[in-house]
PDB file of N, CA and C in Angstrom:
ATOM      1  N   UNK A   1       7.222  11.498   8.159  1.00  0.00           N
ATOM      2  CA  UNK A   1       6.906  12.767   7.539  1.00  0.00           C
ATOM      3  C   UNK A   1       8.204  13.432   7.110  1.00  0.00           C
ATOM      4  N   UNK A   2       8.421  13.959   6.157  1.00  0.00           N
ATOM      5  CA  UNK A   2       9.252  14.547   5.041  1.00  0.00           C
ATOM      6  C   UNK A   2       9.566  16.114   5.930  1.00  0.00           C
ATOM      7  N   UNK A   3      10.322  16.793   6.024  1.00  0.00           N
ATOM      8  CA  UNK A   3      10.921  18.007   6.266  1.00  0.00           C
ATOM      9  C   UNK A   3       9.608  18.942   5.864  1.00  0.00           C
ATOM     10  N   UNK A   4       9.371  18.942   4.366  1.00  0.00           N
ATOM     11  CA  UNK A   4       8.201  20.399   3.954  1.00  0.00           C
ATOM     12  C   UNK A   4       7.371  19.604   5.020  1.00  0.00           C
ATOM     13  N   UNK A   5       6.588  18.425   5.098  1.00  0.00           N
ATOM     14  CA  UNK A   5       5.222  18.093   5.897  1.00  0.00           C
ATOM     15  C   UNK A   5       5.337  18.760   7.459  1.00  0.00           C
ATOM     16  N   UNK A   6       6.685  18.665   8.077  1.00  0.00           N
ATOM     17  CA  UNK A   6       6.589  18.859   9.328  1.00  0.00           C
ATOM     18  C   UNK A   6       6.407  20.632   9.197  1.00  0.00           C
ATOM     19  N   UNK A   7       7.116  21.351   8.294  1.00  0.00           N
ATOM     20  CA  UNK A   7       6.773  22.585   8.301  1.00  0.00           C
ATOM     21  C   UNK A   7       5.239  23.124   7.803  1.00  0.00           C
ATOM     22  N   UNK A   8       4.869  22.590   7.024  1.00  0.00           N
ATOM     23  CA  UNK A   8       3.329  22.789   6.866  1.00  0.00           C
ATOM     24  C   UNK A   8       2.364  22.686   8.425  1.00  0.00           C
ATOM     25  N   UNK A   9       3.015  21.193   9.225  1.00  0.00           N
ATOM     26  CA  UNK A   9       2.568  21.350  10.522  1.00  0.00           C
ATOM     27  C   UNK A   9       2.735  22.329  11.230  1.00  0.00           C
ATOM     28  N   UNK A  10       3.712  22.952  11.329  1.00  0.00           N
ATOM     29  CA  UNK A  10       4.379  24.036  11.680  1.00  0.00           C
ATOM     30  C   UNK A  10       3.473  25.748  11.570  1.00  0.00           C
ATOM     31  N   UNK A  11       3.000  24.899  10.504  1.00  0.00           N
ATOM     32  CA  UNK A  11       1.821  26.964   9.785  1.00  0.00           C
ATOM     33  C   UNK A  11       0.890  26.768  10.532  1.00  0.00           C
ATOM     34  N   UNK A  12      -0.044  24.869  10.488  1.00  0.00           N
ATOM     35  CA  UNK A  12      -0.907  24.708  10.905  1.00  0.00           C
ATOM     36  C   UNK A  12      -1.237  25.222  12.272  1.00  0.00           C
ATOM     37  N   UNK A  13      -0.085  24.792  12.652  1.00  0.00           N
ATOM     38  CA  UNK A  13      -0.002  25.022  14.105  1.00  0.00           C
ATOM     39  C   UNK A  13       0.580  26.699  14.907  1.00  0.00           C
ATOM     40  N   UNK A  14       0.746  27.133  13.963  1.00  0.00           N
ATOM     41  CA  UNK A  14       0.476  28.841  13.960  1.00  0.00           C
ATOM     42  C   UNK A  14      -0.427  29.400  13.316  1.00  0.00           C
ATOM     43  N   UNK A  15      -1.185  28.790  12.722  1.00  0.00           N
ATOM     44  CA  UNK A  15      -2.460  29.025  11.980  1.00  0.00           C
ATOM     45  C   UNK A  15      -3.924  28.904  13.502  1.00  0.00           C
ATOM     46  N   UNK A  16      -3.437  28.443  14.468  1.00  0.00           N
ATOM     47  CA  UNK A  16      -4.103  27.910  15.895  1.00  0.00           C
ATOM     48  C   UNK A  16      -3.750  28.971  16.421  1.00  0.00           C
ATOM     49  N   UNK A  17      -2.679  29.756  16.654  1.00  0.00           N
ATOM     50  CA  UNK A  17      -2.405  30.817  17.658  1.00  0.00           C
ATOM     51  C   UNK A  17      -3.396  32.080  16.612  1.00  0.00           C
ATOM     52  N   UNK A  18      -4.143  32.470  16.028  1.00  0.00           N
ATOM     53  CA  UNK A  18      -5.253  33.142  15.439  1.00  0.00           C
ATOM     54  C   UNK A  18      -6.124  33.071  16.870  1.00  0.00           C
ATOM     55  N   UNK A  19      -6.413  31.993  17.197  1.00  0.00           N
ATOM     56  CA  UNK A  19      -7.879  31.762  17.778  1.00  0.00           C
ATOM     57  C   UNK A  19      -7.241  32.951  19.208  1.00  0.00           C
ATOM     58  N   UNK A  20      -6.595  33.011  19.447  1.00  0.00           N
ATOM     59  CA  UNK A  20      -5.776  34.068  20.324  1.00  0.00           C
ATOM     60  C   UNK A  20      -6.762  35.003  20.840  1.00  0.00           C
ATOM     61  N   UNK A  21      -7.125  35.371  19.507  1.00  0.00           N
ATOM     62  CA  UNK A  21      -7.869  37.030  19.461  1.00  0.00           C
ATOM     63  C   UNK A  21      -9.298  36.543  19.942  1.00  0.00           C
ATOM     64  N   UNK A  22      -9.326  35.229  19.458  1.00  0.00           N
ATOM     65  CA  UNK A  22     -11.116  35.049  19.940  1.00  0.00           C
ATOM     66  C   UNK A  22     -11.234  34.754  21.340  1.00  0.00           C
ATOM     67  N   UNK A  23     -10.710  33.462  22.064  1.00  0.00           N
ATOM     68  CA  UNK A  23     -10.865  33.502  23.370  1.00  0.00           C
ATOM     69  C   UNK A  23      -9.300  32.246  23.454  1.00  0.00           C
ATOM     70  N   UNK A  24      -8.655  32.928  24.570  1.00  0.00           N
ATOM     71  CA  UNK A  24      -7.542  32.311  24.958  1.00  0.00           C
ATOM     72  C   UNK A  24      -8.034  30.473  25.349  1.00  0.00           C
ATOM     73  N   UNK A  25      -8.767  30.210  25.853  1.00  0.00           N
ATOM     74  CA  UNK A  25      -8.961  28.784  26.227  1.00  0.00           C
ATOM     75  C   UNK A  25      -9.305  27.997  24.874  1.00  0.00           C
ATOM     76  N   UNK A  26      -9.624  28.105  23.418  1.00  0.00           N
ATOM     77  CA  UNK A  26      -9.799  28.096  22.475  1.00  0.00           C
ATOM     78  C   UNK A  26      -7.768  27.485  22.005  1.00  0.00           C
ATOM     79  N   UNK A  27      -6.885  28.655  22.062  1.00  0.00           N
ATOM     80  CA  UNK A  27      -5.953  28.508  21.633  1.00  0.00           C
ATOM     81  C   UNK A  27      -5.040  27.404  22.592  1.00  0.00           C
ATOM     82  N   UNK A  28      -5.566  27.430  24.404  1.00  0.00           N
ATOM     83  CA  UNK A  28      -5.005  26.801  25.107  1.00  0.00           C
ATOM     84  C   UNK A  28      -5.406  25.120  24.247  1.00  0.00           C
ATOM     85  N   UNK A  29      -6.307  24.471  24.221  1.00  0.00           N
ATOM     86  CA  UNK A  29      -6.960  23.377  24.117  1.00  0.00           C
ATOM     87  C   UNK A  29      -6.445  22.906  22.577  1.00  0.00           C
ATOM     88  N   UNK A  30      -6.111  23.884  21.664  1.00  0.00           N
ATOM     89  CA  UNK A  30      -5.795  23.475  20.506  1.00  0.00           C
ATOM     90  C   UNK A  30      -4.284  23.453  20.808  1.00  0.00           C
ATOM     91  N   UNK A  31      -3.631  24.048  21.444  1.00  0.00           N
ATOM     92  CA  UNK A  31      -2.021  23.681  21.715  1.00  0.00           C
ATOM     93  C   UNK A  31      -1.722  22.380  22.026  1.00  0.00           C
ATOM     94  N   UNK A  32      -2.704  22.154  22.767  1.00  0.00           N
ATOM     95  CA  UNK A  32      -2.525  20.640  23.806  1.00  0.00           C
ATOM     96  C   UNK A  32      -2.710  19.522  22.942  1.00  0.00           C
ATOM     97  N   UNK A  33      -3.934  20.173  21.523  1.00  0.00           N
ATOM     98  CA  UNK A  33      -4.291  18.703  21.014  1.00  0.00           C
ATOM     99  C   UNK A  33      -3.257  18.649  20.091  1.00  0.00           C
ATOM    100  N   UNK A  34      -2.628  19.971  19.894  1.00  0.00           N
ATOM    101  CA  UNK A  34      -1.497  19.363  18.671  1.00  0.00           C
ATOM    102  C   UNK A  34      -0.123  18.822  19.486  1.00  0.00           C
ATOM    103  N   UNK A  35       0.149  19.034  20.898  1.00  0.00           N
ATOM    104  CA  UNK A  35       1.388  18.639  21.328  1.00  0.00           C
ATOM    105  C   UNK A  35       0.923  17.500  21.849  1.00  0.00           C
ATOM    106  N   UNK A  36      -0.412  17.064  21.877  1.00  0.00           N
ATOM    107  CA  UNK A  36      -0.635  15.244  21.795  1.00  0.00           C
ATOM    108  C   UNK A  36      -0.610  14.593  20.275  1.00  0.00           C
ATOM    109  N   UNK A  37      -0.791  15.079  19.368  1.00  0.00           N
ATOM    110  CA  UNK A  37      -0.861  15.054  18.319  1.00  0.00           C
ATOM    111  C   UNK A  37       0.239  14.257  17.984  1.00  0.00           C
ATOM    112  N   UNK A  38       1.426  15.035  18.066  1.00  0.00           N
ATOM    113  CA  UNK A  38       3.073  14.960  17.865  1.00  0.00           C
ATOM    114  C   UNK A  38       3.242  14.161  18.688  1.00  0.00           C
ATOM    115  N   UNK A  39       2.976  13.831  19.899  1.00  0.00           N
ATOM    116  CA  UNK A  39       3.632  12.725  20.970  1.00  0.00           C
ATOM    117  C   UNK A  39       3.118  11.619  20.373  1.00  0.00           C
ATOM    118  N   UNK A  40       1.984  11.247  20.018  1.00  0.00           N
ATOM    119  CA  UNK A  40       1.423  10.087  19.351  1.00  0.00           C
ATOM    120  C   UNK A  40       2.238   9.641  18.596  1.00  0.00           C
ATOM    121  N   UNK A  41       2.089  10.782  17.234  1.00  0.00           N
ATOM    122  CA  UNK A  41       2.911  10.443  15.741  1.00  0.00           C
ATOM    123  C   UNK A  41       4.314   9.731  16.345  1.00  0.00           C
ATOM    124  N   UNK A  42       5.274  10.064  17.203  1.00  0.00           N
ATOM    125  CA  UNK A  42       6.534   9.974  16.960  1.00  0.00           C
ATOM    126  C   UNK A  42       6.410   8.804  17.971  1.00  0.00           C
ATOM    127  N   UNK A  43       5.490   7.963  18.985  1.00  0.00           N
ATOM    128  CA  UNK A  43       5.264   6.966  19.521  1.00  0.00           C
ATOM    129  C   UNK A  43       4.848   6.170  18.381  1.00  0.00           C
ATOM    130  N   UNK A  44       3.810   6.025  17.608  1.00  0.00           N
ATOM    131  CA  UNK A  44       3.855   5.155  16.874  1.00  0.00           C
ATOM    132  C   UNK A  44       5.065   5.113  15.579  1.00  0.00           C
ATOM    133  N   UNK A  45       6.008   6.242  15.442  1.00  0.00           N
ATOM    134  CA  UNK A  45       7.047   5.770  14.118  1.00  0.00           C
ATOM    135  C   UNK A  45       7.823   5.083  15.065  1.00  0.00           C
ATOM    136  N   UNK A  46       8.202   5.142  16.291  1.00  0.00           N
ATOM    137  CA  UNK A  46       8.727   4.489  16.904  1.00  0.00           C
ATOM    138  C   UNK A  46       8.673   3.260  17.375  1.00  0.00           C
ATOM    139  N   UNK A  47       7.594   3.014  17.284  1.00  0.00           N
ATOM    140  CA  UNK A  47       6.740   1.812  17.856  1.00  0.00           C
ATOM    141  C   UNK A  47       7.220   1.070  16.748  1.00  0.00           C
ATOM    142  N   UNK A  48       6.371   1.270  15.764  1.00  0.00           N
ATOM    143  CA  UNK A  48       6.352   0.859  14.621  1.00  0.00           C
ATOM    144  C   UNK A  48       7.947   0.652  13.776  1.00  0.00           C
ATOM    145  N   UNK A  49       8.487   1.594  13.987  1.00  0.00           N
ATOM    146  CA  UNK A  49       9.751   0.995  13.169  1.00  0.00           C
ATOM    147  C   UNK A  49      10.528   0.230  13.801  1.00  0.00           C
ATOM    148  N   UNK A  50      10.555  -0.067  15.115  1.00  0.00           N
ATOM    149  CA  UNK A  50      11.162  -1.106  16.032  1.00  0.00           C
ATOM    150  C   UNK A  50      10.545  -2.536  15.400  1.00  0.00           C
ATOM    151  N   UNK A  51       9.375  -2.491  15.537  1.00  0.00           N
ATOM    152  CA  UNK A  51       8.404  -3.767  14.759  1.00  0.00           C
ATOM    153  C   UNK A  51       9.242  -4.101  13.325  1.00  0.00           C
ATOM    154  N   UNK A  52       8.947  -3.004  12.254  1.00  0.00           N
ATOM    155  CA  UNK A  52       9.755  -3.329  11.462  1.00  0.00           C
ATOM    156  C   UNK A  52      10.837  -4.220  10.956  1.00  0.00           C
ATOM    157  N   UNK A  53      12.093  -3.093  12.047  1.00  0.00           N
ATOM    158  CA  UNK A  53      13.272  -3.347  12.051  1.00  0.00           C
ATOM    159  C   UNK A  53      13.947  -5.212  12.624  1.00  0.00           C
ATOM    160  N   UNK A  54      12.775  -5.007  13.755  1.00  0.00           N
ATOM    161  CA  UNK A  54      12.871  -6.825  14.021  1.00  0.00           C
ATOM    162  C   UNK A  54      12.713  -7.691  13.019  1.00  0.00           C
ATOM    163  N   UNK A  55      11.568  -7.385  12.590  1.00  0.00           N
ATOM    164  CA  UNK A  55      11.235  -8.118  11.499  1.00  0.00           C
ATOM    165  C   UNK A  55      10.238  -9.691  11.807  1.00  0.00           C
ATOM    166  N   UNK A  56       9.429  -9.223  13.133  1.00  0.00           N
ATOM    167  CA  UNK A  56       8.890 -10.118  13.184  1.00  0.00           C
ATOM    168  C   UNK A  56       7.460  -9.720  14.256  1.00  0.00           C
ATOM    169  N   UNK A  57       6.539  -9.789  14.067  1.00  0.00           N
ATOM    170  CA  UNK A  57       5.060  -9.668  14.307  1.00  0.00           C
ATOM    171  C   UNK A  57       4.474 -10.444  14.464  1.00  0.00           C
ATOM    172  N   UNK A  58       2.995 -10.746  15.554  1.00  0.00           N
ATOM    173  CA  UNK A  58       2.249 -11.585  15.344  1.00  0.00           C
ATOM    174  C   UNK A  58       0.844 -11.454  15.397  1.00  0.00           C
ATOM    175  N   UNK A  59       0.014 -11.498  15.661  1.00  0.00           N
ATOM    176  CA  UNK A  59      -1.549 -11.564  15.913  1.00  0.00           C
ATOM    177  C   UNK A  59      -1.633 -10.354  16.312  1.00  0.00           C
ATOM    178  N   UNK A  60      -1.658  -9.819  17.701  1.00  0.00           N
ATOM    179  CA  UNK A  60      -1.620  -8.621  18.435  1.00  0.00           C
ATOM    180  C   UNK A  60      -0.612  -7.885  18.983  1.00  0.00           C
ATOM    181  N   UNK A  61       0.424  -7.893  17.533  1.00  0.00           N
ATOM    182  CA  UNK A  61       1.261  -6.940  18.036  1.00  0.00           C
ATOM    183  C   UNK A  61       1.114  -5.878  18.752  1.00  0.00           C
ATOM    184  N   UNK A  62      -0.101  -4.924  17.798  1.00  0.00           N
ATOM    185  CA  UNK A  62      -0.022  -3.568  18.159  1.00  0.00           C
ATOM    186  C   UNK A  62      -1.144  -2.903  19.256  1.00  0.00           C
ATOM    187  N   UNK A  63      -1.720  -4.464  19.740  1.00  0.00           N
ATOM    188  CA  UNK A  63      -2.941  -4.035  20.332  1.00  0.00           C
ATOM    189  C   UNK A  63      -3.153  -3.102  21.360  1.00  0.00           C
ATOM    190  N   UNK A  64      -2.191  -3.711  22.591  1.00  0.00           N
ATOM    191  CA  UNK A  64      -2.155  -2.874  23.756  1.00  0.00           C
ATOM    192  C   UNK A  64      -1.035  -1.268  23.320  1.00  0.00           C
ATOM    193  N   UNK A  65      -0.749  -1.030  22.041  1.00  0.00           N
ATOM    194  CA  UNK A  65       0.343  -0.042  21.907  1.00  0.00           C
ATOM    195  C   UNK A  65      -1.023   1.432  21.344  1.00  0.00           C
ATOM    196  N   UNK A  66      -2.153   0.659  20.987  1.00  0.00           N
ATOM    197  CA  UNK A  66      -3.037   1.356  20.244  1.00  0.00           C
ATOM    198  C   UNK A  66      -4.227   1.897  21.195  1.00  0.00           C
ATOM    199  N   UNK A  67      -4.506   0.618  22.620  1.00  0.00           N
ATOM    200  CA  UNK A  67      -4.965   0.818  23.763  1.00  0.00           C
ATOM    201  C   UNK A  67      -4.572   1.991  24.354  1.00  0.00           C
ATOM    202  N   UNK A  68      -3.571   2.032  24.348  1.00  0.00           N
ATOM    203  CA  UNK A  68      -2.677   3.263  25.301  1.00  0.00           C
ATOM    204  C   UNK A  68      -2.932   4.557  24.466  1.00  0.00           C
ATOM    205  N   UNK A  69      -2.536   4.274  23.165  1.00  0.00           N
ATOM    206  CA  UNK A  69      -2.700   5.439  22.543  1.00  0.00           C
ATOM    207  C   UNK A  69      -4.130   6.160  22.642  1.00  0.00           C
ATOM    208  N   UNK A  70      -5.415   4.987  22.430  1.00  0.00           N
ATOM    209  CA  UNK A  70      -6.631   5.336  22.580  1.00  0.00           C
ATOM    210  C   UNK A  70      -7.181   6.226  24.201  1.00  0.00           C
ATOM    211  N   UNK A  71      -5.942   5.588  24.492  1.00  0.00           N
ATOM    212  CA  UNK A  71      -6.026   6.176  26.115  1.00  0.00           C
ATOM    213  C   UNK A  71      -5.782   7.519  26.536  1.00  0.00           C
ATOM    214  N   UNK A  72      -4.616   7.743  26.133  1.00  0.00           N
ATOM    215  CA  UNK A  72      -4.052   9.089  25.871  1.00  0.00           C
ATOM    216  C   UNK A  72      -5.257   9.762  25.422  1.00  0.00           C
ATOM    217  N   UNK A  73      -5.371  10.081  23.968  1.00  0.00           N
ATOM    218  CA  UNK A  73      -6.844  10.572  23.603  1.00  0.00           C
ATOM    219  C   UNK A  73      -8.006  10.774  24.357  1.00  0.00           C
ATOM    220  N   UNK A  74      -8.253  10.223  24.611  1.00  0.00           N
ATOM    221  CA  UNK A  74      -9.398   9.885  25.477  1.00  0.00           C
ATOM    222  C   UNK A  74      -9.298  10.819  26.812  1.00  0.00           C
ATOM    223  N   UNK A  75      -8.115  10.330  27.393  1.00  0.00           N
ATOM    224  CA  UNK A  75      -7.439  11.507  28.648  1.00  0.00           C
ATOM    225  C   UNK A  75      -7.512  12.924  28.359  1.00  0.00           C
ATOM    226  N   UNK A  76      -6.741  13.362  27.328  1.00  0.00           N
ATOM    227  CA  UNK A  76      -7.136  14.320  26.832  1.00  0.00           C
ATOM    228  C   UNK A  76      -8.229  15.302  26.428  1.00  0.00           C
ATOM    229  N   UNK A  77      -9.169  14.612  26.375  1.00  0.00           N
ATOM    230  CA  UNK A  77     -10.764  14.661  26.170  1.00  0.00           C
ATOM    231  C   UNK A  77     -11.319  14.809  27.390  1.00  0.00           C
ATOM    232  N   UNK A  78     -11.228  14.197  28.170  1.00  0.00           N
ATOM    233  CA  UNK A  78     -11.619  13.992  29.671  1.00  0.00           C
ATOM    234  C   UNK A  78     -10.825  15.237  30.168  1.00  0.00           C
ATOM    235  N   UNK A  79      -9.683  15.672  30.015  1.00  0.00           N
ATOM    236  CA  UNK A  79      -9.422  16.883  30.703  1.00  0.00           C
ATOM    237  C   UNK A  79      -9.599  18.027  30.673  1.00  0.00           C
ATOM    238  N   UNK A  80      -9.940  18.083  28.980  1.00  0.00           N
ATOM    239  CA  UNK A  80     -10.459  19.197  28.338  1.00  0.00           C
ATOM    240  C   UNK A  80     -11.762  19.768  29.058  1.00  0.00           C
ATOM    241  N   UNK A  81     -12.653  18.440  28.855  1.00  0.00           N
ATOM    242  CA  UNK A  81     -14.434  18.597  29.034  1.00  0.00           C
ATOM    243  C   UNK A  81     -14.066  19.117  30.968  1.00  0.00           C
ATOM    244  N   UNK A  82     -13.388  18.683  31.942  1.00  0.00           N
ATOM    245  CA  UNK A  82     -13.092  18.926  33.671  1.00  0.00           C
ATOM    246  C   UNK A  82     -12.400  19.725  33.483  1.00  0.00           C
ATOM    247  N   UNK A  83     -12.250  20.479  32.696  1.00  0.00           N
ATOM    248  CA  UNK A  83     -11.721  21.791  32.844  1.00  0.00           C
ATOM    249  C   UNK A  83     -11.536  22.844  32.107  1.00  0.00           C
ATOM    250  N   UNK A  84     -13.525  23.096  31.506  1.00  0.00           N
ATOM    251  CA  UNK A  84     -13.267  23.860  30.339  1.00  0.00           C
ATOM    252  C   UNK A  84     -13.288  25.278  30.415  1.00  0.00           C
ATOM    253  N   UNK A  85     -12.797  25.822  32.024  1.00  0.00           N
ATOM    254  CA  UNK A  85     -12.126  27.252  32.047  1.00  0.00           C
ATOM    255  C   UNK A  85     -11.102  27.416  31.570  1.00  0.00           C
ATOM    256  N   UNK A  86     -10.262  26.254  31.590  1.00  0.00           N
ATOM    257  CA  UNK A  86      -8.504  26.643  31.271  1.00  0.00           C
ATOM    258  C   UNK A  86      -8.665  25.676  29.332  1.00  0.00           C
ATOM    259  N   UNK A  87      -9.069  25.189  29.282  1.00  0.00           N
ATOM    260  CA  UNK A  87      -9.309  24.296  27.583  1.00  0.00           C
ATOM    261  C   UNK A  87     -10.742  24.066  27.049  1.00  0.00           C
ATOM    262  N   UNK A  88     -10.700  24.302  25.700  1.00  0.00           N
ATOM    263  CA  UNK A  88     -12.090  24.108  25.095  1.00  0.00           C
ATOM    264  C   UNK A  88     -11.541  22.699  24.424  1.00  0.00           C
ATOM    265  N   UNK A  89     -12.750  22.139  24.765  1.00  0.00           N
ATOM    266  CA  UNK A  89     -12.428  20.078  24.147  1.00  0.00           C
ATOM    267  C   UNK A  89     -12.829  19.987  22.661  1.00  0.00           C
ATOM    268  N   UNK A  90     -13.370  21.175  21.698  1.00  0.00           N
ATOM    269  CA  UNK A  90     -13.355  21.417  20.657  1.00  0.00           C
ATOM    270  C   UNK A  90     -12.410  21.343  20.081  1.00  0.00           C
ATOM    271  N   UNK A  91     -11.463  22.502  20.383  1.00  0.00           N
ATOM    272  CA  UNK A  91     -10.517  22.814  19.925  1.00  0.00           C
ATOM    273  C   UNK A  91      -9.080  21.724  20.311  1.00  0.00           C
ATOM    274  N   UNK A  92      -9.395  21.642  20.776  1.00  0.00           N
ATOM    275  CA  UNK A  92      -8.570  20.107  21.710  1.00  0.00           C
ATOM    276  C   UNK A  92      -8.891  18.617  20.315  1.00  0.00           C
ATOM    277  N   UNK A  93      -9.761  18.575  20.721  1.00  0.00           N
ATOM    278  CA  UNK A  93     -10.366  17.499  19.223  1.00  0.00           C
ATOM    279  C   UNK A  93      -9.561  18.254  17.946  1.00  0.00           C
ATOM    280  N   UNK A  94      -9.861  19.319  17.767  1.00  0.00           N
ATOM    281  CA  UNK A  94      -9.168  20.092  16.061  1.00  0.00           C
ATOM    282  C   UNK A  94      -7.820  19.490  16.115  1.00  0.00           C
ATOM    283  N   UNK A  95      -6.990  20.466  17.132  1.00  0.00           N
ATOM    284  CA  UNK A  95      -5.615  20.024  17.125  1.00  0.00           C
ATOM    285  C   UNK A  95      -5.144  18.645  17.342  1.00  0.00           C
ATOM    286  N   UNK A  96      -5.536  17.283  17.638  1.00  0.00           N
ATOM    287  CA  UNK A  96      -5.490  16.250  17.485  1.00  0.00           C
ATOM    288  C   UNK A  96      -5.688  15.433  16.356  1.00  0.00           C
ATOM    289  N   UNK A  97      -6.178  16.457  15.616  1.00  0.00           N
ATOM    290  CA  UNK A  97      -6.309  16.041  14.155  1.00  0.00           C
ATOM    291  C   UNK A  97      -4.941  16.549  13.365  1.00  0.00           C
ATOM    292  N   UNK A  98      -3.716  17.184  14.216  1.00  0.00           N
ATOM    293  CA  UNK A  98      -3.234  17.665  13.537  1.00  0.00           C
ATOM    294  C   UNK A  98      -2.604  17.061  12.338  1.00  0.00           C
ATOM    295  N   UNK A  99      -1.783  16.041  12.299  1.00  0.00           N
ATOM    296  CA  UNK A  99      -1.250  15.118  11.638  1.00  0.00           C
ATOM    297  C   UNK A  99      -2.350  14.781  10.082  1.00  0.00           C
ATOM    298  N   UNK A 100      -3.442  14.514  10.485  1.00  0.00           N
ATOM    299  CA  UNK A 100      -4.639  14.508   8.870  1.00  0.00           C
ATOM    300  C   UNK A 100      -4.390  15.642   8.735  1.00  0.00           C
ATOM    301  N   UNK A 101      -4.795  16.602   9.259  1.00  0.00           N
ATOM    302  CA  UNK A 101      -4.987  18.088   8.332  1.00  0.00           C
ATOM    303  C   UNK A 101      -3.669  18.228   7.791  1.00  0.00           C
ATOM    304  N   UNK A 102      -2.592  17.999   8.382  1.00  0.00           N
ATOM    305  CA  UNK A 102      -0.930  18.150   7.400  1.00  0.00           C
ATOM    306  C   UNK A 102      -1.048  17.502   6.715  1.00  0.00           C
ATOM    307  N   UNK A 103      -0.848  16.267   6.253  1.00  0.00           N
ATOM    308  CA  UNK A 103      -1.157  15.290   5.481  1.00  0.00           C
ATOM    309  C   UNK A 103      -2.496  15.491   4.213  1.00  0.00           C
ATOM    310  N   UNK A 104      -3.412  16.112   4.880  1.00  0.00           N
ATOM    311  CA  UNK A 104      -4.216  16.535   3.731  1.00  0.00           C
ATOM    312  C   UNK A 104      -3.757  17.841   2.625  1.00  0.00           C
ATOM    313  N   UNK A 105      -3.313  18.630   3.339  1.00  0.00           N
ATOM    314  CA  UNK A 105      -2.635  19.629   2.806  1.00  0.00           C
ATOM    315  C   UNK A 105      -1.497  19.590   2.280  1.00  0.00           C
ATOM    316  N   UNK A 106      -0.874  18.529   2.790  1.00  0.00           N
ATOM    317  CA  UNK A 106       0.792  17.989   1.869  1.00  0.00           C
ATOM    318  C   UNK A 106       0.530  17.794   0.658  1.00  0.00           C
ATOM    319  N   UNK A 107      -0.955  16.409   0.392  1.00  0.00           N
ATOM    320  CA  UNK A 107      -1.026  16.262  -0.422  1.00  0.00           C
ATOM    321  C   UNK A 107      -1.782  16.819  -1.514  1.00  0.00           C
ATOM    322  N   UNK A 108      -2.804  18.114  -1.058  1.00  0.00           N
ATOM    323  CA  UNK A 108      -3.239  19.133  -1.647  1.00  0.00           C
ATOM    324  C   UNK A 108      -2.458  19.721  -2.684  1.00  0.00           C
ATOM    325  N   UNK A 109      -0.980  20.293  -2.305  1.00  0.00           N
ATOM    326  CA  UNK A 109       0.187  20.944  -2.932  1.00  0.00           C
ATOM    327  C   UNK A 109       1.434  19.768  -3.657  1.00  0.00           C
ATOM    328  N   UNK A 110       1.311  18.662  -3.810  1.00  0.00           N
ATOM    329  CA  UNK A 110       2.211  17.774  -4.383  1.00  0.00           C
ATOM    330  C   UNK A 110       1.778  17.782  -6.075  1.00  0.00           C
TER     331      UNK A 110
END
């Protein structure tokens, strides 16, 4: 992601502190899904550009790297739903989308 994309993430993701006014566990759950959001993204450029940079892949490279990731997610979800005094798993799901919704909107304005 390009400098403007990460700042567009950046609105998005102050565009989430709004829900503030409606109910704090709302804004808690969407924080979380966008700071999983970002841990993902920069695990897989990482992942991935190591792959790259080797220059060599095979069958199931990325399988168990995508497992984990699915895992994460999933965790996330699961903690949301066991503990939806302190996080709403809605809003948790939104902000995990963060990365599409930037990306949609990057390319909205190009």
């Amino acid at each position: 992601m390009t400098k403007k994309t990460w700042k567009i993430a950046y609105l998005v993701i102050a565009a989430g502190l709004v829900t503030l006014i409606v109910d704090w566990r709302w804004t808690t759950g969407y924080m979380l899904g966008c700071l999983v959001a970002i841990v993902l993204y920069k695990r897989n450029e990482h992942f991935w550009s190591g792959i790259l940079d080797t220059g060599h892949a095979q069958k199931g490279t990325g399988f168990f790297h995508f497992l984990i990731n699915y895992g994460l997610m999933a965790g996330v979800l699961i903690l949301s739903a066991l503990y939806p005094q302190y996080l709403n798993i809605f809003a948790c799901a939104i902000g995990m989308m963060l990365i599409k919704i930037t990306s949609v909107i990057d390319m909205m304005f190009q």
